[in-house]
Protein backbone atom coordinates (compact mmCIF):
# COMPACT_ATOMS: atom_id res chain seq x y z
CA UNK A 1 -8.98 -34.89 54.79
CA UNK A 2 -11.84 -33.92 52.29
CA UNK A 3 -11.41 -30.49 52.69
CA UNK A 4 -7.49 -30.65 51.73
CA UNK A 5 -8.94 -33.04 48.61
CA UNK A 6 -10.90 -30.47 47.83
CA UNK A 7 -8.62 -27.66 48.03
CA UNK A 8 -6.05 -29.41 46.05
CA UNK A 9 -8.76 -30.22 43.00
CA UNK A 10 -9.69 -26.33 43.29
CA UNK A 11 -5.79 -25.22 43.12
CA UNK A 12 -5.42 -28.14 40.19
CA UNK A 13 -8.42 -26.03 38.08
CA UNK A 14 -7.22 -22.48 39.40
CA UNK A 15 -3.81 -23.29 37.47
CA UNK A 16 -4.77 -25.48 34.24
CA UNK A 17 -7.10 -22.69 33.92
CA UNK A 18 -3.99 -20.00 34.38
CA UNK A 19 -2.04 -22.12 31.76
CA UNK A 20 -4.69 -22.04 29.12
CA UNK A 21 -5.23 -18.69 29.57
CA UNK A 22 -1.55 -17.97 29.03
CA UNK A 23 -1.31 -20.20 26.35
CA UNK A 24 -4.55 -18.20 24.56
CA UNK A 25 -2.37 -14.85 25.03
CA UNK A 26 0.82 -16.13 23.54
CA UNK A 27 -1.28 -17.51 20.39
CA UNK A 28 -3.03 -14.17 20.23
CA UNK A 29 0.43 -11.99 20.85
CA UNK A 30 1.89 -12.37 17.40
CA UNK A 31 -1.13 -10.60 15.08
CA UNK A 32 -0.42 -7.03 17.41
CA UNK A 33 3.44 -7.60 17.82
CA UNK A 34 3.97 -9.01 14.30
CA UNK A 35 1.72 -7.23 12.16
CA UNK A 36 2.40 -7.17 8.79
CA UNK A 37 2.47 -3.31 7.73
CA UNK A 38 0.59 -3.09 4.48
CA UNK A 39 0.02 -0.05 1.87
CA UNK A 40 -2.77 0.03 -0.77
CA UNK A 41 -2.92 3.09 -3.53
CA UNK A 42 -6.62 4.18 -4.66
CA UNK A 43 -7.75 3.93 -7.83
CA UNK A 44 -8.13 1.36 -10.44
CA UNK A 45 -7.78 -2.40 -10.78
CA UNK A 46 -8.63 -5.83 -12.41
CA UNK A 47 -10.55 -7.67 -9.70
CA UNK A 48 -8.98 -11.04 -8.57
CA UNK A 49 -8.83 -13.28 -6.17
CA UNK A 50 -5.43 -12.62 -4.42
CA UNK A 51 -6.77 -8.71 -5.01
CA UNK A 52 -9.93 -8.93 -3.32
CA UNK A 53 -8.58 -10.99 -0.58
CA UNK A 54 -5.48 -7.95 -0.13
CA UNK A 55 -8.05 -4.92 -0.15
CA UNK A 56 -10.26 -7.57 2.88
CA UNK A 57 -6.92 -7.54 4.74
CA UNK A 58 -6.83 -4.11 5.66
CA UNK A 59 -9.78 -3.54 6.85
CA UNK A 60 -10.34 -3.45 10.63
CA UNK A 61 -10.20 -0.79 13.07
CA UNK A 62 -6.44 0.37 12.45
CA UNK A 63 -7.15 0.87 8.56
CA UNK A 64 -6.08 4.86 7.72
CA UNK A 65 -7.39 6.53 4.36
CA UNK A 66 -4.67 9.29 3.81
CA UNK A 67 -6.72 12.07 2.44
CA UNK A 68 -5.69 15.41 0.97
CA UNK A 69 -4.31 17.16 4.02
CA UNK A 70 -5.38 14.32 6.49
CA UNK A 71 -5.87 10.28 7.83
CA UNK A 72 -8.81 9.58 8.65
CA UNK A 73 -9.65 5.79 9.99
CA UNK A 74 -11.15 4.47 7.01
CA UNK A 75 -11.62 0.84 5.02
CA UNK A 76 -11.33 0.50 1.49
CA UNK A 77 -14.03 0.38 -0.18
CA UNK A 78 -15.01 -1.74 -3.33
CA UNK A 79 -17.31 -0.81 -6.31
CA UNK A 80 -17.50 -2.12 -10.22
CA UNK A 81 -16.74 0.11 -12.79
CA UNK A 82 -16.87 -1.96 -15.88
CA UNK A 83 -16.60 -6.04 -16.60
CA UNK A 84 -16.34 -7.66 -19.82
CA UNK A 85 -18.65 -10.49 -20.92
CA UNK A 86 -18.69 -13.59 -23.63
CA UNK A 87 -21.37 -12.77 -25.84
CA UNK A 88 -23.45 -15.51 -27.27
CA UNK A 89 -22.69 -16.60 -30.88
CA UNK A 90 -23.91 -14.88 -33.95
CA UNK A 91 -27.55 -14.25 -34.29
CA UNK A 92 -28.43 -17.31 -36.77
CA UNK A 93 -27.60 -19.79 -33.42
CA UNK A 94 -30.01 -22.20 -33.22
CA UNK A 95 -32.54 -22.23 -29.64
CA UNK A 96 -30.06 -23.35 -27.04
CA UNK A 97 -27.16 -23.61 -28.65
CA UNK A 98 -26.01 -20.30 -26.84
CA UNK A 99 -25.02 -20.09 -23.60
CA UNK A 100 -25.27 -17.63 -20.94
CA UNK A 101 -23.09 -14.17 -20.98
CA UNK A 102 -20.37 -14.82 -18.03
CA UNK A 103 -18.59 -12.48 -16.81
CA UNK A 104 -14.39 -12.85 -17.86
CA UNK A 105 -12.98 -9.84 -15.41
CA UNK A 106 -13.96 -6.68 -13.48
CA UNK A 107 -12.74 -3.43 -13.21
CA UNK A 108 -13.32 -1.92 -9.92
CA UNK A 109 -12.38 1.22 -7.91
CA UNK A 110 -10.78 0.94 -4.49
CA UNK A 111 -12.25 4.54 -2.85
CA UNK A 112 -13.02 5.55 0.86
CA UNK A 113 -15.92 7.29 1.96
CA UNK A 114 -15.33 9.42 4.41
CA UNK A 115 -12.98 11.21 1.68
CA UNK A 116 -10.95 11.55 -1.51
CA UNK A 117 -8.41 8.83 -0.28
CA UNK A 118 -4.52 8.95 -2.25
CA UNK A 119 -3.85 5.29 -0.79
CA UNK A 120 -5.03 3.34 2.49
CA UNK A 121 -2.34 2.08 5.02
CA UNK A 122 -2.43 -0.69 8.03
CA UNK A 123 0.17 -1.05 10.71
CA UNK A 124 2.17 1.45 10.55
CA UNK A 125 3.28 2.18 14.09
CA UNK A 126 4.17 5.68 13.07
CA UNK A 127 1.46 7.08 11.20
CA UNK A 128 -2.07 8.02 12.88
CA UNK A 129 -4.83 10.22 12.04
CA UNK A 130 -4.80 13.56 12.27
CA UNK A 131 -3.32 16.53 10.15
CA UNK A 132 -0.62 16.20 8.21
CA UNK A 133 1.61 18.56 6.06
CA UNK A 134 1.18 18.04 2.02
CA UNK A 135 4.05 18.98 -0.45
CA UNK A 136 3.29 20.52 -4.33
CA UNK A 137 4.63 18.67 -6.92
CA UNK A 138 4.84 18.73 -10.93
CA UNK A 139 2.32 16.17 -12.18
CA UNK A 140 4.13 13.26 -14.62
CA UNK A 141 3.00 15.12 -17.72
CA UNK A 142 5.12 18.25 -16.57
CA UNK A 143 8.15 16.75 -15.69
CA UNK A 144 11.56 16.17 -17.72
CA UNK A 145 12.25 12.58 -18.14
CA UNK A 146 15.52 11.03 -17.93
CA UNK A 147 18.60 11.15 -15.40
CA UNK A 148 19.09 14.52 -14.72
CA UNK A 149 15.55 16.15 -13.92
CA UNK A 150 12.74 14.65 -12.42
CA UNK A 151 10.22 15.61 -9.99
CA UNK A 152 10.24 19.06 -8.49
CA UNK A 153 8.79 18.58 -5.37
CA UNK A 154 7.72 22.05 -2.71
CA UNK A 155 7.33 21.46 1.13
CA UNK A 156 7.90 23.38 4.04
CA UNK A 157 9.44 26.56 2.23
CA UNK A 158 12.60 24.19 0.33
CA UNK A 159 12.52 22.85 -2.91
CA UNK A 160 13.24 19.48 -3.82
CA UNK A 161 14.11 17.14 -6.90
CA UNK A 162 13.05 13.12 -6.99
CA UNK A 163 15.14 11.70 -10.06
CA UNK A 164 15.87 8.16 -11.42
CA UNK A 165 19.45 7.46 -12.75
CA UNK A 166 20.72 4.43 -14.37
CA UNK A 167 23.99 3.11 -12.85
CA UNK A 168 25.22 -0.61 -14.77
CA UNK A 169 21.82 -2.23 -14.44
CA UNK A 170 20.54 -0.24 -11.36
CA UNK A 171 18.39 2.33 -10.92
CA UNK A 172 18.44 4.70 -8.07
CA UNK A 173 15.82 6.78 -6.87
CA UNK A 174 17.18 9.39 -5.18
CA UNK A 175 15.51 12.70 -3.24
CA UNK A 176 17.47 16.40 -2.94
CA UNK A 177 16.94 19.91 -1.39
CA UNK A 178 18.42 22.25 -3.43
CA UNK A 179 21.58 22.82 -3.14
CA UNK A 180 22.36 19.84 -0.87
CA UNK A 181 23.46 16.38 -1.92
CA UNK A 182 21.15 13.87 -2.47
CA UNK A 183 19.63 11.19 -0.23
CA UNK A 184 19.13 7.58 -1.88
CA UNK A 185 15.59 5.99 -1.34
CA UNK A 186 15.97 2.98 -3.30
CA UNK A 187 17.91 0.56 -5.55
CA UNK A 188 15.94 -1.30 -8.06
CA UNK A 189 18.16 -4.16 -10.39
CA UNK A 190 17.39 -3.72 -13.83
CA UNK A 191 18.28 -5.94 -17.06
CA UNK A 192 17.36 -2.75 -19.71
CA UNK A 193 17.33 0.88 -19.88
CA UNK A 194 13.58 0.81 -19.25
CA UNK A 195 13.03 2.45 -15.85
CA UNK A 196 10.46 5.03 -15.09
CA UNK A 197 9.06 6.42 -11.98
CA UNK A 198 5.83 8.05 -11.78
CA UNK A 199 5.20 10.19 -8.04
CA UNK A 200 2.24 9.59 -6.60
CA UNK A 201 1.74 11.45 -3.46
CA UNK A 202 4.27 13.37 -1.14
CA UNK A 203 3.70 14.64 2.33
CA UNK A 204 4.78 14.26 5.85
CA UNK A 205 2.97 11.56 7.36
CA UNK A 206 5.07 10.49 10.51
CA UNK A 207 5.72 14.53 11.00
CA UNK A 208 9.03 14.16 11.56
CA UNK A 209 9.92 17.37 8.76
CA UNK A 210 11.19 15.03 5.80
CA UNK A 211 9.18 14.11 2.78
CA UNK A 212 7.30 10.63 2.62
CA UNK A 213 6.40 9.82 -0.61
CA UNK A 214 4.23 7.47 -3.07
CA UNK A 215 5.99 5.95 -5.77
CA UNK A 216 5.57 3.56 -8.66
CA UNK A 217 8.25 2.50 -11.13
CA UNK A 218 7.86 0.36 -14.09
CA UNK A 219 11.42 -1.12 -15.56
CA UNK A 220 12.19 -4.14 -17.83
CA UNK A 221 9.16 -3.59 -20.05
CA UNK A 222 6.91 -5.76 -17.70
CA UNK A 223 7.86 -5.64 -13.82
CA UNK A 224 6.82 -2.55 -11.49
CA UNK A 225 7.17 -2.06 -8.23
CA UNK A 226 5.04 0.54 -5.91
CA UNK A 227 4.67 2.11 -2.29
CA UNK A 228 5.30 3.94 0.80
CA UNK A 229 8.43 5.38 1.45
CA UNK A 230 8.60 6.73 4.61
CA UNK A 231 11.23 8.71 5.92
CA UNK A 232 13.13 8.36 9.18
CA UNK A 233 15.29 11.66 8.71
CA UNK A 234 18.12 10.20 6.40
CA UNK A 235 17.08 6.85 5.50
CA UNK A 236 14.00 5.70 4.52
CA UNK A 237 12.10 2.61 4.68
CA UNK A 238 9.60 1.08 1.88
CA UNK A 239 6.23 -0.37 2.57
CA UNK A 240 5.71 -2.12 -0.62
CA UNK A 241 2.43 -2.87 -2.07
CA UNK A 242 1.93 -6.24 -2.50
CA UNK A 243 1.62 -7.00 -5.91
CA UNK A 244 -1.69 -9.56 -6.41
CA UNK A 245 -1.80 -8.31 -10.34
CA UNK A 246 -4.41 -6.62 -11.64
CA UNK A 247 -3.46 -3.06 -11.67
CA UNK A 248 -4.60 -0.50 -14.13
């Protein structure tokens, strides 16, 4: 009779200790199945709070620095480039009347160190490191604004052109090999005529032969909008930055 007691406490702890385990998976299961993708350019910002907390969410052992003509696994790093301070009032102050300098904002660079890093990117199922194909493109300066010419854009022996039209308060990014129609990447609703796009990267990261590219467009004097598009042969999906203010 003690032994079957005894059993039956041991098969009790065998399965509560089953269940929790289970329930520990199930809790863990969402941050690899649901993870959000995210997609931070390099370069300049105002440091804030929702900023700093961003760049600390991609770092981790499936952070990628895209580099010149590769990813590399890579965290973004952090460093101050200039701040702006209160000075203390004029020089005829009176002993303690003037308080310390404090520090109002920071400019910072977001960089990696293993390379020159165009943007860092988390998540994304179909990018890893390795080698990747990079495109020529005119620089912003070079190109013809407006809806007709835009970007002219080299890769894999075609030529292609981004451009931005206006459409009753829409704009439309849209991507074309010469000679072929167009491919629409992305609607954008717009109270003004103020839209402009500025490219800034284009390669193939998923290697599937169509362009991915790096985009940020400014419209309605104050709003902009920036990211990954990355293509899936005639679509293409956008990986957004998220916007924490702050940019330069």
């Amino acid at each position: 009779m003690d032994n079957q007691l005894k059993e039956s406490k041991i098969f009790q702890m065998r399965n509560l200790r089953s269940k929790v385990m289970s329930l520990s998976f199930l809790l863990l299961l969402p941050q690899f199945v649901n993870a959000e993708p995210k997609v931070l350019m390099a370069g300049s910002y105002v440091e804030t709070k929702s900023f700093l907390s961003f760049v600390r969410s991609l770092e981790g052992s499936s952070s990628l620095a895209v580099c010149d003509k590769q990813i590399v696994r890579a965290n973004p790093k952090l460093r101050v480039t200039g701040c702006s301070t209160t000075h203390c009032a004029p020089p005829s102050c009176k002993p303690n009347q003037c308080t310390k300098k404090t520090e109002e904002w920071k400019e910072v660079d977001i960089f990696a160190e293993a390379c020159d890093a165009n943007f860092f990117l988390r998540d994304l199922g179909q990018v890893s490191a390795g080698q990747f194909d990079t495109a020529q493109y005119d620089f912003p300066e070079n190109r013809s604004e407006g809806n007709i010419k835009g970007y002219k854009i080299q890769f894999s022996g075609k030529i292609f052109h981004l451009s931005v039209a206006r459409q009753n308060k829409i704009g439309k990014i849209v991507i074309s090999e010469s000679g072929k129609q167009g491919i629409l990447i992305h609607e954008i609703k717009i109270t003004s005529e103020d839209l402009s796009c500025a490219l800034n990267w284009a390669g193939d990261l998923n290697k599937d032969q169509f362009l991915d590219l790096y985009l940020s467009c400014s419209y309605d004097v104050y709003h902009e909008v920036r990211g990954l598009f990355l293509s899936q042969k005639s679509k293409y999906k956008f990986y957004q930055q998220k916007d924490t203010g702050g940019r330069i």
